[in-house]
Protein backbone atom coordinates (compact mmCIF):
# COMPACT_ATOMS: atom_id res chain seq x y z
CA UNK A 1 -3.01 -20.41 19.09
CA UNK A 2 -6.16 -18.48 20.25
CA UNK A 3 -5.31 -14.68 20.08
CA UNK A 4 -7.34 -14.24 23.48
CA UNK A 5 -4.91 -15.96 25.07
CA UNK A 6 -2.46 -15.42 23.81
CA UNK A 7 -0.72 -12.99 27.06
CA UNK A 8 1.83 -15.75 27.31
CA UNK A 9 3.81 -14.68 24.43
CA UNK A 10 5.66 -11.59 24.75
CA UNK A 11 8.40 -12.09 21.48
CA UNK A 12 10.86 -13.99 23.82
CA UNK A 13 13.47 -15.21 20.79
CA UNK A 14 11.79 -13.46 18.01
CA UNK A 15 13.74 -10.38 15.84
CA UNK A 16 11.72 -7.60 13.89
CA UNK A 17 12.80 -5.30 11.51
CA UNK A 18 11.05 -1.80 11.73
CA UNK A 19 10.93 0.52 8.96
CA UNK A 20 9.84 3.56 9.46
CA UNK A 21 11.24 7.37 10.51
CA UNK A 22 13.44 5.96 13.54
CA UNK A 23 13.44 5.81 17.26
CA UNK A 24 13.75 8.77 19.69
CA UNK A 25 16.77 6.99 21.72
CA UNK A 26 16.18 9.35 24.87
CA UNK A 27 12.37 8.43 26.05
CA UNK A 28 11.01 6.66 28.73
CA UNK A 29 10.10 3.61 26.85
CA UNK A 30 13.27 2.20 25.62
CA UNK A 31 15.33 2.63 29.18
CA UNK A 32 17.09 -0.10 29.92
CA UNK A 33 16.88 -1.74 26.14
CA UNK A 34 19.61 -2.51 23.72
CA UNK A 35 18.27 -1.86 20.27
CA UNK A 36 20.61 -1.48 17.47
CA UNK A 37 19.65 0.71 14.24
CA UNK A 38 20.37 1.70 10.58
CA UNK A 39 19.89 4.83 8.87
CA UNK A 40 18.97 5.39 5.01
CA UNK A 41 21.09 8.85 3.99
CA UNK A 42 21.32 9.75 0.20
CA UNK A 43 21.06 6.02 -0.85
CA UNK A 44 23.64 4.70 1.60
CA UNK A 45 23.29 2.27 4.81
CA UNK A 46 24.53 3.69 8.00
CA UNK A 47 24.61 1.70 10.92
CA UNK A 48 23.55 3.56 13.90
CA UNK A 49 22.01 7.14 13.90
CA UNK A 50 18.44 6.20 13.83
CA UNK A 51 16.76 9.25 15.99
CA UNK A 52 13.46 9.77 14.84
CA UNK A 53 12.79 13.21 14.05
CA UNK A 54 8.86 12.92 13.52
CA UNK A 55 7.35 10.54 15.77
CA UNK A 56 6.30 7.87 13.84
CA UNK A 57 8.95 5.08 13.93
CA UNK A 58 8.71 5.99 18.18
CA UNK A 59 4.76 5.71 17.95
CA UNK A 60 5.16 2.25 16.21
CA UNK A 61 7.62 0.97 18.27
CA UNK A 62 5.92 1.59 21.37
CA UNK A 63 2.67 0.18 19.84
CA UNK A 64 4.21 -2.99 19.41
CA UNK A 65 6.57 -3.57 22.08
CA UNK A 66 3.96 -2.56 24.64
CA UNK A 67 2.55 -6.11 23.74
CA UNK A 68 5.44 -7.97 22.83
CA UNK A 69 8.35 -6.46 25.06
CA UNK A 70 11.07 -9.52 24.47
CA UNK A 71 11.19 -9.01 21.07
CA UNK A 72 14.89 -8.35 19.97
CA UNK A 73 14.16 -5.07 18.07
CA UNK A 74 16.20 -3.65 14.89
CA UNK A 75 15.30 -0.08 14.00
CA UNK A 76 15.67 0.92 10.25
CA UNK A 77 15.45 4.84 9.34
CA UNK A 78 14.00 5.12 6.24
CA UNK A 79 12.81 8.68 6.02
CA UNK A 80 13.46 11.89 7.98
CA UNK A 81 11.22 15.42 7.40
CA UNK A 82 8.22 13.87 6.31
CA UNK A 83 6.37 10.73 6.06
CA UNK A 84 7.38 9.83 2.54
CA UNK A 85 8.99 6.66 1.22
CA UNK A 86 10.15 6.86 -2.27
CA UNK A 87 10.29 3.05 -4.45
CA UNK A 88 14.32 3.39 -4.50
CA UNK A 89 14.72 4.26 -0.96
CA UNK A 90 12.40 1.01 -0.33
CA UNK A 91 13.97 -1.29 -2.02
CA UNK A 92 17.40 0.04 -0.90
CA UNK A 93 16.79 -0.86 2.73
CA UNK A 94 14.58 -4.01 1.99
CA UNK A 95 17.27 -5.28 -0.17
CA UNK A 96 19.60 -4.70 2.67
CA UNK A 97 17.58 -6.22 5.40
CA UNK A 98 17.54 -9.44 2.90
CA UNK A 99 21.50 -9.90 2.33
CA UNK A 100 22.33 -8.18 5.59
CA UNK A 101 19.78 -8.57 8.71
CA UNK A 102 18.32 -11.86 9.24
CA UNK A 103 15.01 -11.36 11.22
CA UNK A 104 11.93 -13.01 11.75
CA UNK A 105 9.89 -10.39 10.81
CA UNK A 106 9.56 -7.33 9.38
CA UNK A 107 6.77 -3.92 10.26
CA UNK A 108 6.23 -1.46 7.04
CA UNK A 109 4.34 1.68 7.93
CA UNK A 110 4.55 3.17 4.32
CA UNK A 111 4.50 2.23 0.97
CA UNK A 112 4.14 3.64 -2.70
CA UNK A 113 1.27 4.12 -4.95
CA UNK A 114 2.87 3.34 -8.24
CA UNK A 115 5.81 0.98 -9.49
CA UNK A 116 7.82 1.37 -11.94
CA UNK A 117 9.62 -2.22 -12.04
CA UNK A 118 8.99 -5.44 -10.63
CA UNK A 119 12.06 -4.99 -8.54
CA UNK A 120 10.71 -4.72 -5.27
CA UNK A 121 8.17 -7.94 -5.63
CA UNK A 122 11.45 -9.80 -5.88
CA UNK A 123 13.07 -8.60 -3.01
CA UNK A 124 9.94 -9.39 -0.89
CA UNK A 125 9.52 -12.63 -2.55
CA UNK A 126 13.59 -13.79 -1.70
CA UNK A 127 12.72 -12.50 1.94
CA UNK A 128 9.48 -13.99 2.55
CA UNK A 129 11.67 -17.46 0.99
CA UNK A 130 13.82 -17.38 4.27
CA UNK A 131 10.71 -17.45 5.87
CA UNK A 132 10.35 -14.04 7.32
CA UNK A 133 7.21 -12.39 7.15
CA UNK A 134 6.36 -9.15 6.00
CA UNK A 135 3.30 -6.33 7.28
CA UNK A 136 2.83 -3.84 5.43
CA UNK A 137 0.13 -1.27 6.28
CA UNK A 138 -2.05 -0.27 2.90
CA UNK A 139 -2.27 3.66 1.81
CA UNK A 140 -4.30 5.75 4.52
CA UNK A 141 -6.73 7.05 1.54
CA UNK A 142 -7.90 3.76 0.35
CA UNK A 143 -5.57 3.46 -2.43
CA UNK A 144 -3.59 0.31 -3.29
CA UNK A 145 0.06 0.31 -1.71
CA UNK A 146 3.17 -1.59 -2.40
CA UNK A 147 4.37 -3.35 -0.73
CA UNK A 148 1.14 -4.35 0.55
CA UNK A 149 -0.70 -5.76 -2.21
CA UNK A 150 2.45 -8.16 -3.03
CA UNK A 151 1.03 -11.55 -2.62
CA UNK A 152 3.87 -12.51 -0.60
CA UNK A 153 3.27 -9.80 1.99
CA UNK A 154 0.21 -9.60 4.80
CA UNK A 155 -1.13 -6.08 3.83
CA UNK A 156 -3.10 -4.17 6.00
CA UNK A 157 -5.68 -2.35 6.95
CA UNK A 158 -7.93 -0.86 9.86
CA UNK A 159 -11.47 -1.68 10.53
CA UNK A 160 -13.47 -0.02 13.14
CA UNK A 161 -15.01 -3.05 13.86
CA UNK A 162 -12.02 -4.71 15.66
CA UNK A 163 -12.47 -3.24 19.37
CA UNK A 164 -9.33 -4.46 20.92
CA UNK A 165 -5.66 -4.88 20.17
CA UNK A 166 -6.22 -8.74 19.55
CA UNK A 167 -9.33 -8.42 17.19
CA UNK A 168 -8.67 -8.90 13.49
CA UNK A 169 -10.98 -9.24 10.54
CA UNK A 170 -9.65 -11.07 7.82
CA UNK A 171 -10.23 -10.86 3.62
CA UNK A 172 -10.39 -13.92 1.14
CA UNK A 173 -9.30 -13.56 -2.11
CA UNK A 174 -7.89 -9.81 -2.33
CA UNK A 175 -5.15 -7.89 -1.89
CA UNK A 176 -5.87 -6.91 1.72
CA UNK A 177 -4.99 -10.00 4.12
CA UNK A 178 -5.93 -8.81 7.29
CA UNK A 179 -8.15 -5.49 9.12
CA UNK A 180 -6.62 -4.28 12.58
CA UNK A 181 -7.95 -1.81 15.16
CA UNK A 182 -8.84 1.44 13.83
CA UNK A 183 -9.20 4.43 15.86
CA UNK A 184 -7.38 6.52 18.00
CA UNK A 185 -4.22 4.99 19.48
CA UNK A 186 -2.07 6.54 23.00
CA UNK A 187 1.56 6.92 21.47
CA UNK A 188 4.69 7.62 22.59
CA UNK A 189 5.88 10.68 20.58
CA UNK A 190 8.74 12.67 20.28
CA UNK A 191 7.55 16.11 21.45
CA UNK A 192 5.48 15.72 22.83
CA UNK A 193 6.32 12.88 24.24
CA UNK A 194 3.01 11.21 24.38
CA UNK A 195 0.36 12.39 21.73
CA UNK A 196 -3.02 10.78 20.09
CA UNK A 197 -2.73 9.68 16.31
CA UNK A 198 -4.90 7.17 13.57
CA UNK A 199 -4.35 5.80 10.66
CA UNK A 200 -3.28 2.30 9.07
CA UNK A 201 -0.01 2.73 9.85
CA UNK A 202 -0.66 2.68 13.10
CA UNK A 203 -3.13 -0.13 12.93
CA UNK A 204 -0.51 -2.51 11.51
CA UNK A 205 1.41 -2.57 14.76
CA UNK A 206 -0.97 -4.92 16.24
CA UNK A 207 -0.69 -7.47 13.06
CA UNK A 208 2.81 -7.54 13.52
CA UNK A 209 2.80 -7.79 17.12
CA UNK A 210 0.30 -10.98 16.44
CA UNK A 211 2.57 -12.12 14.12
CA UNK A 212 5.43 -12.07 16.42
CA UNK A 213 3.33 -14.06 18.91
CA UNK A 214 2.86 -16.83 16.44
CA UNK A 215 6.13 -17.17 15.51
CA UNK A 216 7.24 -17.23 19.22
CA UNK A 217 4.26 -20.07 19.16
CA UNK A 218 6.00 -22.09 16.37
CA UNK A 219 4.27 -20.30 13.74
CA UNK A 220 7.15 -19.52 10.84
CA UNK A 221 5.27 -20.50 7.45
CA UNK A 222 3.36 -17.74 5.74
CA UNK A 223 0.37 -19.33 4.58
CA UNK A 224 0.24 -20.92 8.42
CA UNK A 225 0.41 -17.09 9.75
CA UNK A 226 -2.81 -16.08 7.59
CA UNK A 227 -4.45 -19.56 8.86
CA UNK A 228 -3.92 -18.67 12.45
CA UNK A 229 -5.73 -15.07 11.60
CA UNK A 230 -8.19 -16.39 9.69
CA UNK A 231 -9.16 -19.01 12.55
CA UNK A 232 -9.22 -15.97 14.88
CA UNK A 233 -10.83 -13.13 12.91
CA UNK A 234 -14.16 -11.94 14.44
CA UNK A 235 -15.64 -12.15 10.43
CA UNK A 236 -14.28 -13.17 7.07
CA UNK A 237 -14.76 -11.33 4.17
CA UNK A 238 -15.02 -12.34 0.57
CA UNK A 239 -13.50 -10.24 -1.92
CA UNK A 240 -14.81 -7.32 -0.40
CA UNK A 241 -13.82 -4.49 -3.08
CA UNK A 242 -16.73 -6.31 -5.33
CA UNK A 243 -19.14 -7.24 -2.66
CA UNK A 244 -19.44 -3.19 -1.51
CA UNK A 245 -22.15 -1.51 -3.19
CA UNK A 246 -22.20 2.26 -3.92
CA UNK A 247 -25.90 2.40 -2.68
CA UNK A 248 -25.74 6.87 -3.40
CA UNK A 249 -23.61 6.40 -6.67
CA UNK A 250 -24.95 9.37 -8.89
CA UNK A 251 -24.31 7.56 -12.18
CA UNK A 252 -23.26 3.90 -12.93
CA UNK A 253 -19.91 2.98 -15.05
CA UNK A 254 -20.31 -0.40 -16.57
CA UNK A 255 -17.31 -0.15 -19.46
CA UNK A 256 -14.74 2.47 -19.20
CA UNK A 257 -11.81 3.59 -21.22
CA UNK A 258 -8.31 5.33 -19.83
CA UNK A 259 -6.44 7.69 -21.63
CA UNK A 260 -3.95 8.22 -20.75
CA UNK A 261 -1.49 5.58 -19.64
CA UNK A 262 0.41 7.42 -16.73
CA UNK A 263 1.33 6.94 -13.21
CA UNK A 264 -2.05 8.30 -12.64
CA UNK A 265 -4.14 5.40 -13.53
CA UNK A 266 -1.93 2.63 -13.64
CA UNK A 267 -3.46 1.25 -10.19
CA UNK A 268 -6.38 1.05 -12.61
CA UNK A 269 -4.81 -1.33 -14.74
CA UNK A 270 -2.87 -3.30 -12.17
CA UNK A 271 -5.70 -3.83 -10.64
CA UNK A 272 -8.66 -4.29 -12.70
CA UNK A 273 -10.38 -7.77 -12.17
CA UNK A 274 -11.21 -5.79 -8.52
CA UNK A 275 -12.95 -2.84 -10.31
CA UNK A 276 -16.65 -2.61 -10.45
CA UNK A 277 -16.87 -2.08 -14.25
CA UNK A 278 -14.82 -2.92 -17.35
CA UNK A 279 -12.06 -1.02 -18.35
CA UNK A 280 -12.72 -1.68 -22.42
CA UNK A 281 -9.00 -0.61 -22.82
CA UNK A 282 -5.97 2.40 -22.82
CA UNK A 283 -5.16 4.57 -25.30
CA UNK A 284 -2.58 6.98 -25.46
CA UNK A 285 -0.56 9.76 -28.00
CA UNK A 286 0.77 8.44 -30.81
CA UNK A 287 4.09 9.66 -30.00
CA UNK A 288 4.19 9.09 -26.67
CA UNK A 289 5.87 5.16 -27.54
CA UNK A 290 3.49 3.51 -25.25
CA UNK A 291 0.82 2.96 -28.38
CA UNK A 292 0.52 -0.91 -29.45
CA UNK A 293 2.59 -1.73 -25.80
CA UNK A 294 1.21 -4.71 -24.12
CA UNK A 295 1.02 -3.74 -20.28
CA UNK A 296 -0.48 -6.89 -18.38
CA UNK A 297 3.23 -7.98 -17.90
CA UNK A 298 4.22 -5.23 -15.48
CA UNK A 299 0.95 -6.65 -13.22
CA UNK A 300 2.25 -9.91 -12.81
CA UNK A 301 3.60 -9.49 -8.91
CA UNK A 302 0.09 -8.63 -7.69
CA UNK A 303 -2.80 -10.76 -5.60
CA UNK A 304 -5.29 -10.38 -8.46
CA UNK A 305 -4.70 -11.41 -11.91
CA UNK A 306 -4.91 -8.84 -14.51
CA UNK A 307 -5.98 -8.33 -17.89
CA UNK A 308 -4.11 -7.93 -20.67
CA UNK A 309 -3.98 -4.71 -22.46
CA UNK A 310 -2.96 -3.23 -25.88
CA UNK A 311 -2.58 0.14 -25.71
CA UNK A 312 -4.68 2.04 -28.48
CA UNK A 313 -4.05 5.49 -30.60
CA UNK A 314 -6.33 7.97 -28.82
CA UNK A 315 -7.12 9.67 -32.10
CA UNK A 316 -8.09 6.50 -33.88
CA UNK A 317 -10.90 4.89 -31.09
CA UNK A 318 -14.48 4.36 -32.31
CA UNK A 319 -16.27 6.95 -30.37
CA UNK A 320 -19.65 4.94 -31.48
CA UNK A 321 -18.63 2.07 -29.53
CA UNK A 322 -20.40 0.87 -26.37
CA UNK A 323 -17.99 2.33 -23.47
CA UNK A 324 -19.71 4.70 -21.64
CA UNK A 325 -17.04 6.47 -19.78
CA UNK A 326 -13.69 8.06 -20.07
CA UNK A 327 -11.26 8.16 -17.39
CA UNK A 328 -8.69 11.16 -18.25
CA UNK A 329 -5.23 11.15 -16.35
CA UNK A 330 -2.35 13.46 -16.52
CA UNK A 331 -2.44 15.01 -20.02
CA UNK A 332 -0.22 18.47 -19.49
CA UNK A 333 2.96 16.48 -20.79
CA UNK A 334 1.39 15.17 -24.30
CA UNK A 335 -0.65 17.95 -25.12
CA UNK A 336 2.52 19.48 -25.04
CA UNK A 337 4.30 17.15 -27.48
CA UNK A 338 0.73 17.45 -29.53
CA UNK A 339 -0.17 20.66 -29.44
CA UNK A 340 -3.24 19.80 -28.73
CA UNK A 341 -5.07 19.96 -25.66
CA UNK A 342 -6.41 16.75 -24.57
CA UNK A 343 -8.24 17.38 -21.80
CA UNK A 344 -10.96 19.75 -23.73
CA UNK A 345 -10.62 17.51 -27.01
CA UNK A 346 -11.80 14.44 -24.92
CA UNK A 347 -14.26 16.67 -22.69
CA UNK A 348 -15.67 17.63 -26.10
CA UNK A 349 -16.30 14.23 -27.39
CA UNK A 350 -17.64 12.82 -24.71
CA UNK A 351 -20.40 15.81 -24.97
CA UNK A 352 -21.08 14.79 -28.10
CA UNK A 353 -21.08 11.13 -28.14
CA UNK A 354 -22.84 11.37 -24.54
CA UNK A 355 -20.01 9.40 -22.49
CA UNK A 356 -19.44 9.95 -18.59
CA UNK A 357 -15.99 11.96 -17.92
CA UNK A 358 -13.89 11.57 -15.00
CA UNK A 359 -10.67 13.55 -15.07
CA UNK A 360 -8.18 12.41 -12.01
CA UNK A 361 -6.66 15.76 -12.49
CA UNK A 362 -8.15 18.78 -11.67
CA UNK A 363 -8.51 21.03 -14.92
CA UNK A 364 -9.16 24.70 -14.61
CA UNK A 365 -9.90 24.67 -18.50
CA UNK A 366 -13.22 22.26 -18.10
CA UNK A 367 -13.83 24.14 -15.39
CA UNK A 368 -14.13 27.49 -17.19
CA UNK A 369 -16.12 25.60 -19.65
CA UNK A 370 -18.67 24.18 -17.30
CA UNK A 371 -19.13 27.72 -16.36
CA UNK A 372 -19.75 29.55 -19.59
């Protein structure tokens, strides 16, 4: 199918699944439509009850069926204040959606930074095996998202160089499939009713509406889905995260160490082979448990393979060896257990034994330092 023409198909037969903060059932946009909808509240399924409180799931919605308006649509209310999707409630409603909701495919505005099982890979795997395909839109800030970066899910993100709601750039060989429309996008809202947003989120409306159009097509296989926006993309990239160079980089990292091993840099680890340097390895406290732990097994649901790492002793690393940088995560917790405070111990050494240091967390204590 060529996307330019591809006006024909408007979702006629085709059902999506959209996760996001609901639908405002009063406005202009749905009159005259039969949607049905579920509702996430304290860990429980509730059919019905899906009034979006925020705007988003409304925005989405109106984003895609503006271009596919015969799609049968089924709403699912995943969050309700705020924009934030916690792993459990995730899986909850994606496991649900699997025994519960057969569909054709499913829209995922939001995601999570960090995993803490392999649970979720699985229940996108056993979906994506009944041949429904998943779009998930990748972490506004740049950072990698689940479910995005699952290898059985088309993650997504927003270029500015796609002009038009059927331009696409697509990726080889990394954990973003597909780039949609960036920009500025006309919404419908819920007050007001209309309003002016951005962001990936947003941007992966027009995959999925795509997507819909190819399964309308005949399109139904997931590898034939990426084909069809490969064929189409206005450019192909190649592994982008290592082709971009950091032409005003102020200093270079060529072999780095983490310490520790926290929520905080585990997107470090999971994804390493797409890193620009070498992490050397992790180290940790003693006493934290984690010390000797191999951690390349919790990787293994990702697009990129991973290393495999033994976590080290912090207090026992070779300060004289060839790493040139030190990552420092979260530290409050075990400097606590230590009595010892980690972040000026490391910011110390690496003084000493000349070694670039990049704390993730911002620490009022090197700060103080820096200024005396």
């Amino acid at each position: 199918m060529v996307f330019a023409d591809s006006q024909q198909f408007k979702g006629k037969g085709v059902k999506a699944v959209i996760i996001d903060s609901g639908l405002k059932s009063s406005h202009a946009i749905i009159k005259d439509k039969t949607i049905s909808g579920y509702s996430l509240k304290n860990g429980v399924v509730c059919f019905g009850a899906y009034d979006d409180n925020i705007g988003h799931g409304t925005a989405v919605y109106s984003l895609i069926n503006n271009i596919v308006p015969e799609t049968e649509f089924v709403i699912f209310k995943i969050f309700d204040s705020d924009f934030y999707c916690t792993q459990d409630a995730l899986e909850t409603v994606l496991e649900y959606i699997c025994d519960h909701i057969p569909c054709d495919v499913i829209n995922i505005s939001s995601g999570t930074c960090v995993l803490e099982s392999e649970h979720m890979y699985n229940i996108c795997k056993k979906i994506a095996e009944k041949q429904t395909i998943i779009l998930s839109a990748f972490d506004n800030t740049g950072a990698i998202s689940f479910p995005a970066a699952f290898d059985c899910v088309i993650g997504v993100d927003a270029s500015t160089n796609c002009k038009t709601i059927n331009e696409f750039e697509y990726v080889d060989d990394s954990i973003i499939n597909i780039r949609a429309k960036a920009g500025m996008h006309r919404v419908a809202w819920t007050y007001p009713e209309y309003a002016f947003v951005e962001g990936t989120s947003f941007s992966v409306a027009y995959a999925t509406a795509m997507t819909i159009k190819l399964v309308e097509s005949g399109c139904r296989d997931f590898n034939e889905i990426l084909g069809e926006f490969k064929k189409n993309a206005i450019s192909i990239h190649s592994h982008s995260c290592l082709d971009n160079q950091n032409q005003f980089s102020i200093f270079t990292i060529n072999k780095a160490i983490v310490f520790p091993y926290s929520k905080e840099v585990d997107s470090f680890v999971r994804f390493s082979d797409l890193l620009r340097f070498k992490i050397d390895f992790i180290c940790d406290y003693r006493l934290s448990g984690k010390v000797g732990m191999n951690i390349s097994k919790k990787s293994q649901f990702a697009k990129v393979k991973v290393n495999e790492f033994i976590i080290k002793d912090i207090e026992k690393i070779d300060w004289n060896k060839d790493f040139d940088t030190v990552i420092l995560g979260y530290t409050d917790k075990i400097s606590k257990m230590a009595k010892c405070d980690y972040k000026e111990y490391v910011f110390k050494m690496c003084i000493k034994y000349k070694k670039i240091f990049i704390c993730l967390i911002i620490a009022h204590n090197i700060i103080c330092m820096l200024h005396k």
